[in-house]
N, C-alpha and C. Protein backbone atom coordinates (compact mmCIF):
# COMPACT_ATOMS: atom_id res chain seq x y z
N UNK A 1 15.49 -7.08 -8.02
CA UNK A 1 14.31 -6.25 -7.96
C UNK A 1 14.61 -5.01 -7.11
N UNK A 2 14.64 -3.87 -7.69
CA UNK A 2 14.44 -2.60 -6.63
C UNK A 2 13.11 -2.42 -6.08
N UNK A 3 13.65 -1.14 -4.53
CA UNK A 3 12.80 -1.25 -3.92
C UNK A 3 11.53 -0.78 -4.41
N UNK A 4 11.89 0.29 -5.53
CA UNK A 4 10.42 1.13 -6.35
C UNK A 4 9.89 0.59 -6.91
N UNK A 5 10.21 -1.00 -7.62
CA UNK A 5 8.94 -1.72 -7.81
C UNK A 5 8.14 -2.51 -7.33
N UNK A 6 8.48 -2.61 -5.76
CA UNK A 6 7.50 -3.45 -5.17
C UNK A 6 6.34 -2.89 -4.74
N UNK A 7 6.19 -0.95 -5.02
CA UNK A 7 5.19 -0.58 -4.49
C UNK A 7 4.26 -0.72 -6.45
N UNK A 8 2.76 -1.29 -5.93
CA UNK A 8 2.02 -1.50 -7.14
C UNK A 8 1.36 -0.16 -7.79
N UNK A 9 0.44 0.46 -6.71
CA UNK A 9 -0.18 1.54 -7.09
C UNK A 9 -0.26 2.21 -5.89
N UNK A 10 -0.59 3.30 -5.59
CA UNK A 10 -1.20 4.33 -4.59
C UNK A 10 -2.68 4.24 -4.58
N UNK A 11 -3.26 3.38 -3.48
CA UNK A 11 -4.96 3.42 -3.36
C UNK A 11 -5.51 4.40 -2.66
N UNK A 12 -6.56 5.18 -3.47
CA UNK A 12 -7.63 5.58 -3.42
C UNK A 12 -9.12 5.62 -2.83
N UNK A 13 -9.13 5.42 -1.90
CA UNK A 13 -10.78 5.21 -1.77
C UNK A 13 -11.31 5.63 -0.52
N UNK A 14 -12.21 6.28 -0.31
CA UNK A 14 -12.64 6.77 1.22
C UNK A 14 -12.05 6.80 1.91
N UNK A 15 -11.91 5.62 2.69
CA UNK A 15 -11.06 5.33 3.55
C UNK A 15 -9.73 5.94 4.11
N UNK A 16 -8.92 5.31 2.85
CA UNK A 16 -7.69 5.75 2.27
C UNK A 16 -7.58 7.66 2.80
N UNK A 17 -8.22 8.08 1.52
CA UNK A 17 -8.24 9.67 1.91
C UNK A 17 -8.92 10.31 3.42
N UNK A 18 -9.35 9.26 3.94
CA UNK A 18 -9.49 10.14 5.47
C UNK A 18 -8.53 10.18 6.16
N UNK A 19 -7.26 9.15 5.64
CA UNK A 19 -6.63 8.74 6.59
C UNK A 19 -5.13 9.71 6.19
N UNK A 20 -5.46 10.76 5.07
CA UNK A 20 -4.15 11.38 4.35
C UNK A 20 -4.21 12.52 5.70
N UNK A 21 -5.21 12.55 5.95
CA UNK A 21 -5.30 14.23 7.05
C UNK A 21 -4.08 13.47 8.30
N UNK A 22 -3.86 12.51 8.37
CA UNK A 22 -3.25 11.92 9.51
C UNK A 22 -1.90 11.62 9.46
N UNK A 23 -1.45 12.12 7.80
CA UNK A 23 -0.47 11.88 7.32
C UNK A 23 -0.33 9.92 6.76
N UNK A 24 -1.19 9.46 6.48
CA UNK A 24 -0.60 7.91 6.31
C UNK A 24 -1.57 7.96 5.51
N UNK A 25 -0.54 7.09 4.69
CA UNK A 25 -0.98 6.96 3.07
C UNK A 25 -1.18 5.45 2.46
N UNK A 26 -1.87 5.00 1.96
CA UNK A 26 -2.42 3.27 1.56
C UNK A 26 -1.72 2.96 -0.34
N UNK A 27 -0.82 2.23 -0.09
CA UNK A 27 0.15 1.62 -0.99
C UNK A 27 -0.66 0.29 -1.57
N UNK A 28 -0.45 -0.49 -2.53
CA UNK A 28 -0.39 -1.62 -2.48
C UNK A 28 0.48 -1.85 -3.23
N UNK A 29 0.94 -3.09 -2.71
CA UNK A 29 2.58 -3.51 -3.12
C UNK A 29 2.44 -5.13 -3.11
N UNK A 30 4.07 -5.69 -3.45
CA UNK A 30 4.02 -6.75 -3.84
C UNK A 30 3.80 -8.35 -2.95
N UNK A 31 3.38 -9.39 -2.99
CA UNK A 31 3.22 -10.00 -1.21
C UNK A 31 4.46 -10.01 -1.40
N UNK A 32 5.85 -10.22 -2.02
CA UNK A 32 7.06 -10.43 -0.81
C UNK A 32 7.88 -9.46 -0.62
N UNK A 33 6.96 -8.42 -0.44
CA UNK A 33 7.69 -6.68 0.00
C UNK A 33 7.70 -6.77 1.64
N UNK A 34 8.34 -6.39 2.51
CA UNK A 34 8.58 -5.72 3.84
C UNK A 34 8.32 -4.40 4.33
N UNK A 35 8.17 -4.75 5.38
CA UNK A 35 8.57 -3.19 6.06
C UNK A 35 9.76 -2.18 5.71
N UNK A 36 10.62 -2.89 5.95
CA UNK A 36 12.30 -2.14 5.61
C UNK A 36 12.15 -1.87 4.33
N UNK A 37 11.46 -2.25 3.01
CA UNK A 37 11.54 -2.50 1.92
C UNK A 37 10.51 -1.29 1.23
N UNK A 38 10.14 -1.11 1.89
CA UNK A 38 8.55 -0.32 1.62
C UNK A 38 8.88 1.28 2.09
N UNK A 39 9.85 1.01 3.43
CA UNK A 39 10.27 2.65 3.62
C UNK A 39 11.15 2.92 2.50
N UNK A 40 12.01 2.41 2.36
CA UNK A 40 13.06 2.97 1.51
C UNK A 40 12.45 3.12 -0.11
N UNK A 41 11.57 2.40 -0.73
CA UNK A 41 10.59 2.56 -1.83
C UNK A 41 10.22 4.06 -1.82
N UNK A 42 9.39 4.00 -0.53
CA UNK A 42 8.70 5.44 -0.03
C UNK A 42 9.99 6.54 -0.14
N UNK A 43 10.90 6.18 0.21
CA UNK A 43 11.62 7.71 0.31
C UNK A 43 11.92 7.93 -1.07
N UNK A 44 12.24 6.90 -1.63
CA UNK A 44 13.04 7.12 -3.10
C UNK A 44 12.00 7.27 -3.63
N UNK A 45 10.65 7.00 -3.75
CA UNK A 45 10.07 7.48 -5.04
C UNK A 45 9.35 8.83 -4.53
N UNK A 46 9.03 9.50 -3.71
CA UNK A 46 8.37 10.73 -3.41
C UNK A 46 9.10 11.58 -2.44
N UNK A 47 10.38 11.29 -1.57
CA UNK A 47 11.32 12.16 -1.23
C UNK A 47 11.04 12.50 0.29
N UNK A 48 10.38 11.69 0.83
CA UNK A 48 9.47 11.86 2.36
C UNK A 48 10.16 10.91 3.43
N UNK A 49 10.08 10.76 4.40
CA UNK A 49 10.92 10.03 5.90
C UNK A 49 9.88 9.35 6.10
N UNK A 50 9.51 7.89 6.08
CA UNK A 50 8.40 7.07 6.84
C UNK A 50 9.15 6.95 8.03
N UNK A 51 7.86 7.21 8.90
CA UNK A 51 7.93 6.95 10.55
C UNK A 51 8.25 5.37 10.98
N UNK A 52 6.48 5.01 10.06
CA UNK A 52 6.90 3.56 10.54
C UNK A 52 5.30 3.47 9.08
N UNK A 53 5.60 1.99 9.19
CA UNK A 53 4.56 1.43 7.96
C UNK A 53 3.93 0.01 8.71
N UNK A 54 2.79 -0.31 8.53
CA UNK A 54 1.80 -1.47 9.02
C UNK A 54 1.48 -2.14 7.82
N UNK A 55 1.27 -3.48 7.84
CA UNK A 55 1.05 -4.11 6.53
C UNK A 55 0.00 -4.95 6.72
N UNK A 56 -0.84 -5.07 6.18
CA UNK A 56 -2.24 -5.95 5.94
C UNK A 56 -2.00 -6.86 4.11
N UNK A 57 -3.03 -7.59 4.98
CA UNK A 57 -2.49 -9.24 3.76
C UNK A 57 -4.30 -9.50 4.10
N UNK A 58 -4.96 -9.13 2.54
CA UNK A 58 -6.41 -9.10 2.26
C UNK A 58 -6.04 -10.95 1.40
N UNK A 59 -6.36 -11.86 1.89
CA UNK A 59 -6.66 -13.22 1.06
C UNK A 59 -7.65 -13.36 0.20
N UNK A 60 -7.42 -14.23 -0.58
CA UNK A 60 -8.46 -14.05 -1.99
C UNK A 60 -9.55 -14.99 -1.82
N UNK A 61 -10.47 -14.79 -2.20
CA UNK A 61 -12.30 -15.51 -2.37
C UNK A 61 -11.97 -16.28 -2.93
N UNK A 62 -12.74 -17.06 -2.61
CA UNK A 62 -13.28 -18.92 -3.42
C UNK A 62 -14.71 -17.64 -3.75
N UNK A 63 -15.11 -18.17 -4.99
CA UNK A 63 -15.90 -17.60 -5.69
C UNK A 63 -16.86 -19.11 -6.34
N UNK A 64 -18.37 -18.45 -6.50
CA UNK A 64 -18.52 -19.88 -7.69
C UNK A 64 -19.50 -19.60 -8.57
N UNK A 65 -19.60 -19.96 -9.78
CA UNK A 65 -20.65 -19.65 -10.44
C UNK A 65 -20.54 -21.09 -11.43
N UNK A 66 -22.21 -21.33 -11.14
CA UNK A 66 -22.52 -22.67 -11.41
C UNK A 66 -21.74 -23.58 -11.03
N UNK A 67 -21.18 -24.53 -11.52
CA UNK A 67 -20.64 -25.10 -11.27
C UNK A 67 -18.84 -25.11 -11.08
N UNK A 68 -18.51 -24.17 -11.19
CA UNK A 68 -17.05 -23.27 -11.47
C UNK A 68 -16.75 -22.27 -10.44
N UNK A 69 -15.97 -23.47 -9.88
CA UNK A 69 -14.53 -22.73 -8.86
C UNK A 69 -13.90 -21.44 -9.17
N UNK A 70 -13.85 -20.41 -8.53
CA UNK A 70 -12.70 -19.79 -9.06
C UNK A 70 -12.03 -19.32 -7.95
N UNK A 71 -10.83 -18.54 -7.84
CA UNK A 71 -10.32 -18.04 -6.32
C UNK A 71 -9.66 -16.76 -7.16
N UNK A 72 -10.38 -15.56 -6.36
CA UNK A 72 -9.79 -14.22 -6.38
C UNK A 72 -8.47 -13.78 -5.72
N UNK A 73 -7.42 -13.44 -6.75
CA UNK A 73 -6.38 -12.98 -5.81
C UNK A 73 -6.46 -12.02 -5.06
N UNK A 74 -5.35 -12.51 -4.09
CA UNK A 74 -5.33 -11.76 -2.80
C UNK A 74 -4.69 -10.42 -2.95
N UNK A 75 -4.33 -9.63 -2.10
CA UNK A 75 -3.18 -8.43 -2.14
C UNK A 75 -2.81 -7.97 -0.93
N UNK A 76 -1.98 -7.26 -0.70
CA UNK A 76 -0.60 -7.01 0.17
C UNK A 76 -0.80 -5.31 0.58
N UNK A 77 -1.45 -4.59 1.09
CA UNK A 77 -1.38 -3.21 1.56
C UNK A 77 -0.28 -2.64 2.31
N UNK A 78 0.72 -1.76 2.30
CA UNK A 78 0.94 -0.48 2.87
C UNK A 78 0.47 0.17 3.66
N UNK A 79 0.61 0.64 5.13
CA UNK A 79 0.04 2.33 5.16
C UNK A 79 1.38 2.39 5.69
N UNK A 80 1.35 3.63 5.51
CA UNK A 80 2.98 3.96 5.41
C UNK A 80 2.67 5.67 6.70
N UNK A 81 3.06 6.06 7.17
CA UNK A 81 3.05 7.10 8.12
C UNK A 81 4.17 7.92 7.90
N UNK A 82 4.22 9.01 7.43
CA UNK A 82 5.24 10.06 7.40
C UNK A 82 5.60 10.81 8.80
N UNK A 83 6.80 11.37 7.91
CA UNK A 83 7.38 12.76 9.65
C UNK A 83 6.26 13.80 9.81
N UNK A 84 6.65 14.36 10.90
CA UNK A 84 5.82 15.35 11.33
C UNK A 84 5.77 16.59 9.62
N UNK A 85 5.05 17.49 9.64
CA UNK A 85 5.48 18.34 8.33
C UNK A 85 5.12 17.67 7.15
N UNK A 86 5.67 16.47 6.91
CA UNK A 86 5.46 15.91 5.26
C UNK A 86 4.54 15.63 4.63
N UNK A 87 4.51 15.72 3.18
CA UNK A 87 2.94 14.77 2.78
C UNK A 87 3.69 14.72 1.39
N UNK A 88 2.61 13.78 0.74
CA UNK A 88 2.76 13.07 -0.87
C UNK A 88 1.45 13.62 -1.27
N UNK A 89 1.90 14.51 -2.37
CA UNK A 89 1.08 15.35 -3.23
C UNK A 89 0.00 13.80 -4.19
N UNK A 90 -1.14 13.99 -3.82
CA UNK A 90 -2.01 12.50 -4.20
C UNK A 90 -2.35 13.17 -5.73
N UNK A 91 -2.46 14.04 -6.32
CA UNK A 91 -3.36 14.74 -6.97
C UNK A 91 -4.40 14.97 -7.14
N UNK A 92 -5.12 15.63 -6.05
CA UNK A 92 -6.41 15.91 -6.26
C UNK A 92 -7.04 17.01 -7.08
């Protein structure tokens, strides 16, 4: 597996974009991606120096309707922090 496919998508959402002014950007990637694994993703697919990256692990819901179990998968976040100067063109 290379490192460019463990990142899933580039997320979007409020949050996310307040946090681009700060330079750090919200990934979601695969659960058995890393730190080490996630910079080097980052450089090779958009050409930028991560500082450093933090990883959050969202667990999935027990859900129920009627009588029916279900469990929502979980997912694996990114924020990834660039060098001073850099950014990843989001397309806005």
């Amino acid at each position: 597996m290379t490192h460019v496919s463990l990142i899933e998508k580039f997320l979007v959402t409020e949050k996310s974009t307040a946090l681009n002014d700060l330079r750090k950007y919200v990934f979601a990637v695969k659960q058995e991606a890393t730190k080490n694994e996630i910079k080097k993703a980052v450089k090779e697919l958009y050409h930028v120096d991560a500082v450093s990256v933090n990883m959050l692990v969202r667990k999935g819901k027990v859900k129920r309707f009627r009588n029916i179990k279900n469990v929502r998968s979980g997912m694996k976040k990114a924020i990834v922090t660039l060098a001073e100067g850099q950014k990843i063109d989001v397309g806005r």
